[in-house]
C-alpha atoms as a PDB file:
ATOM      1  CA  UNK A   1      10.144  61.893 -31.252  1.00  0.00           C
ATOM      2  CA  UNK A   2       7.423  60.636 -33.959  1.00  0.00           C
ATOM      3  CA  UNK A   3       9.249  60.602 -37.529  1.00  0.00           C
ATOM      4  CA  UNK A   4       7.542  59.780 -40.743  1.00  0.00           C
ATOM      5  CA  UNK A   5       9.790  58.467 -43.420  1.00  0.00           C
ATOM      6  CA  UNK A   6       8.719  59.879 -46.818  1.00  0.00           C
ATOM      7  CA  UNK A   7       9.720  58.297 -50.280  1.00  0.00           C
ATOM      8  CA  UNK A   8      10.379  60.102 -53.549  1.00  0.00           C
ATOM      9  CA  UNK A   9       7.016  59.002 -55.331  1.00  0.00           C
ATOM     10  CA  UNK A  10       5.047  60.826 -51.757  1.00  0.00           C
ATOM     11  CA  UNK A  11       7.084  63.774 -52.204  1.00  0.00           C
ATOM     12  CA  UNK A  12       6.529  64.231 -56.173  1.00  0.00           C
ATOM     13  CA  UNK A  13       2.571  63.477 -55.363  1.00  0.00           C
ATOM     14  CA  UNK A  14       2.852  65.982 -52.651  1.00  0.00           C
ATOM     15  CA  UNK A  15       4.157  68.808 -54.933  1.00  0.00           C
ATOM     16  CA  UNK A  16       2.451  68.005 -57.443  1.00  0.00           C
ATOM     17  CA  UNK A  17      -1.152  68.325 -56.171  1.00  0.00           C
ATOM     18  CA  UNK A  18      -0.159  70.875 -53.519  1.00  0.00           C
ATOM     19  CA  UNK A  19      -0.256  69.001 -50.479  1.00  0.00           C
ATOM     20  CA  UNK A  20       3.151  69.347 -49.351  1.00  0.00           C
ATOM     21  CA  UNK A  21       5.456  71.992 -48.107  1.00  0.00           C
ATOM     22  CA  UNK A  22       8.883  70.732 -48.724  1.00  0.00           C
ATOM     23  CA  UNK A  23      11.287  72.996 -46.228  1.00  0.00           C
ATOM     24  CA  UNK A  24      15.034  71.901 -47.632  1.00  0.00           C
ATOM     25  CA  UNK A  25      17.356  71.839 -44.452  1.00  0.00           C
ATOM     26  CA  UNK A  26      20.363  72.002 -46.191  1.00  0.00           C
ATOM     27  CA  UNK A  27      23.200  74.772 -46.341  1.00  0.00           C
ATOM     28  CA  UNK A  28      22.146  77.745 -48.632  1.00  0.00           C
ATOM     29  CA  UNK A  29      25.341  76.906 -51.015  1.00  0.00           C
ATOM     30  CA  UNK A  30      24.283  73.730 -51.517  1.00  0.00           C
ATOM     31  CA  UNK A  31      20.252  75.084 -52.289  1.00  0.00           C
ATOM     32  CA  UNK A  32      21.797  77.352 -54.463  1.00  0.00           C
ATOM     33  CA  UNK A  33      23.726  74.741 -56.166  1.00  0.00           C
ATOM     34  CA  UNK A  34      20.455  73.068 -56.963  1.00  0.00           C
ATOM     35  CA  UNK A  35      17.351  72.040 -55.085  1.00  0.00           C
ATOM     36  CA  UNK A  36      13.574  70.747 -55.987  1.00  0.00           C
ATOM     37  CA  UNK A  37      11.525  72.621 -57.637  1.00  0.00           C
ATOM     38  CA  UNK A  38       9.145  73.933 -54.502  1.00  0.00           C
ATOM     39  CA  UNK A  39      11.335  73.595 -52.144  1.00  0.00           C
ATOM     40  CA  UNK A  40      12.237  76.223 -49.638  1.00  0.00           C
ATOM     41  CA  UNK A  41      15.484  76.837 -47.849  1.00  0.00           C
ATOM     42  CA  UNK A  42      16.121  76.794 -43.431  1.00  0.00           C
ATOM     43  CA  UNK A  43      19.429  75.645 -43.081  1.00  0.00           C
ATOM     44  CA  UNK A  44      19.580  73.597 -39.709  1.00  0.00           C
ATOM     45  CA  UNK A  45      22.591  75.265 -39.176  1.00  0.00           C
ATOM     46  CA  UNK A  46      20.761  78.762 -38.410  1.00  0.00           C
ATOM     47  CA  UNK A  47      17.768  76.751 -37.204  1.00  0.00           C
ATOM     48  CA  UNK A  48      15.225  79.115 -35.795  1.00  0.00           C
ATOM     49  CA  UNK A  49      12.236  77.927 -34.473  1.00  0.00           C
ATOM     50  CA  UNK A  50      10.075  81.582 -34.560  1.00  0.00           C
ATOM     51  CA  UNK A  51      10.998  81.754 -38.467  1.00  0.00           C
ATOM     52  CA  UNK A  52      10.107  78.257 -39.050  1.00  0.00           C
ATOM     53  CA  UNK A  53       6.733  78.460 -37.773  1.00  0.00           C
ATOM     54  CA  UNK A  54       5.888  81.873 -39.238  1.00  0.00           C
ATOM     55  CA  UNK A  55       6.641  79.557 -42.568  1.00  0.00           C
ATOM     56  CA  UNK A  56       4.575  76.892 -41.303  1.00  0.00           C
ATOM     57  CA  UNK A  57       1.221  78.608 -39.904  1.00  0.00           C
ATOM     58  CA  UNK A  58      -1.301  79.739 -41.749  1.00  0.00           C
ATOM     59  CA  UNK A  59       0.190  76.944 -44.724  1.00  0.00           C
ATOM     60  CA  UNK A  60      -2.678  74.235 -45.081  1.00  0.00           C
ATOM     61  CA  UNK A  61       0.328  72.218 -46.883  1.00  0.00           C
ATOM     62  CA  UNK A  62       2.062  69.622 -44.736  1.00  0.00           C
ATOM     63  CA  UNK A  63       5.509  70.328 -43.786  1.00  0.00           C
ATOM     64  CA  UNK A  64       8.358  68.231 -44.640  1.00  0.00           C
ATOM     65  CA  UNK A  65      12.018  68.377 -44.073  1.00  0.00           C
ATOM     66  CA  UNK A  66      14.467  67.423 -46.497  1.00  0.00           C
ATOM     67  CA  UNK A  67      18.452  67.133 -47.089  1.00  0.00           C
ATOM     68  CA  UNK A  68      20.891  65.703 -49.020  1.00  0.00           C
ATOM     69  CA  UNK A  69      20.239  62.181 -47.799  1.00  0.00           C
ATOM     70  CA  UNK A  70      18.063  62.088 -44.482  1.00  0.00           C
ATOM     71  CA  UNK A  71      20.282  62.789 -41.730  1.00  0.00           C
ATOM     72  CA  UNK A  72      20.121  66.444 -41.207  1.00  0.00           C
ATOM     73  CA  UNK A  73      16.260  66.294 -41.832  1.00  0.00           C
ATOM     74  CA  UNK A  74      15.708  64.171 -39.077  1.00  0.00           C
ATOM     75  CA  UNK A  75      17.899  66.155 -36.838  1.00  0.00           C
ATOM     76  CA  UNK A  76      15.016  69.125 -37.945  1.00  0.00           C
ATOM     77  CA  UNK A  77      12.407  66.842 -37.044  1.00  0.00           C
ATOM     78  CA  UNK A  78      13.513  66.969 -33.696  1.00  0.00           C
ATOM     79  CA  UNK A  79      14.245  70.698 -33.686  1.00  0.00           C
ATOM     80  CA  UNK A  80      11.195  71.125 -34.632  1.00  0.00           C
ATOM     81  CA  UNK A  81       9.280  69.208 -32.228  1.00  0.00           C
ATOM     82  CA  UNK A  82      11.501  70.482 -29.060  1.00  0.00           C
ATOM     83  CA  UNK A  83      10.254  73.741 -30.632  1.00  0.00           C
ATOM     84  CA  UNK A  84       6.495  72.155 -30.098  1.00  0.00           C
ATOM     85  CA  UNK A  85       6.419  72.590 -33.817  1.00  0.00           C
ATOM     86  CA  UNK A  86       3.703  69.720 -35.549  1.00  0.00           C
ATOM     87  CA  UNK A  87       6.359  68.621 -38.284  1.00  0.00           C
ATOM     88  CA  UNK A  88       6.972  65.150 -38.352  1.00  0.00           C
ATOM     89  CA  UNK A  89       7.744  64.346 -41.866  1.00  0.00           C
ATOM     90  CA  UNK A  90      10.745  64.354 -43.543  1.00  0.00           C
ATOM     91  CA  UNK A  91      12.424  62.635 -47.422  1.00  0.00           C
ATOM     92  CA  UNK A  92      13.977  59.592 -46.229  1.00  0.00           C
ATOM     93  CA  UNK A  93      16.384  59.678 -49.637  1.00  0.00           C
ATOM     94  CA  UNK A  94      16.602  63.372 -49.423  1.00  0.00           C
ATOM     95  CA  UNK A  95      17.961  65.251 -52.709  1.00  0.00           C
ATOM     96  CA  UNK A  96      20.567  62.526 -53.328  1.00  0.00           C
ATOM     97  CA  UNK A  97      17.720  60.460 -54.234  1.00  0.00           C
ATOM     98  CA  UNK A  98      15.631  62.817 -56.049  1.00  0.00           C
ATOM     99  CA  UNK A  99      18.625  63.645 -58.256  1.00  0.00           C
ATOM    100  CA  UNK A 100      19.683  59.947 -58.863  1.00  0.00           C
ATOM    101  CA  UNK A 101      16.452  58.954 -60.200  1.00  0.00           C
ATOM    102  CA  UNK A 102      16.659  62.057 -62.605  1.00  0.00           C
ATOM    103  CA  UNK A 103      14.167  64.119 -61.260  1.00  0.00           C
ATOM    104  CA  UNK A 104      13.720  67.462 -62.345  1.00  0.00           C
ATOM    105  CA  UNK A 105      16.172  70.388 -60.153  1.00  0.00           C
ATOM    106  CA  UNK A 106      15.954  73.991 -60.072  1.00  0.00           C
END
């Protein structure tokens, strides 16, 4: 399994000039309760592979998985790529992070 760790200041860059597709893996309560601004929600718990890379295809922007602190995204990684899906990116800090340093939440 290949697995690219990912800090805050890559994500924000990411975003911010477009690069990235930031897939949050997270339950929908807790996306609901408050997620980056971008993101978009799969929960790993209803993990589906078909859905994931109708998202993905066709999206120039790199996909990368994110969490609350970069446990579940790295179980996604590997999802994902026993799914012969091309992610292999993922927030090492994961929202925990992003929300600690103040970052902006939607």
């Amino acid at each position: 399994m290949r697995v690219i760790d990912l800090d805050r200041d890559a994500v924000k860059q990411g975003l911010a000039d477009g690069s990235l597709l930031l897939i949050d893996v997270r339950e929908a309560h807790e996306y609901g309760d408050g997620h980056i601004p971008g993101a978009v929600t799969h929960p790993l718990s209803a993990f589906d592979p078909q859905a994931l890379a109708a998202l993905v295809e066709g999206d120039a922007r790199r996909p990368v998985f994110v969490c609350a602190a970069g446990v579940r995204s790295v179980h996604a990684l590997h999802a994902a790529q026993q799914a012969g899906l091309p992610i292999e990116a993922h927030y090492r800090g994961g929202f925990r992070d992003w929300y600690a340093a103040g970052e902006a939440v939607e």
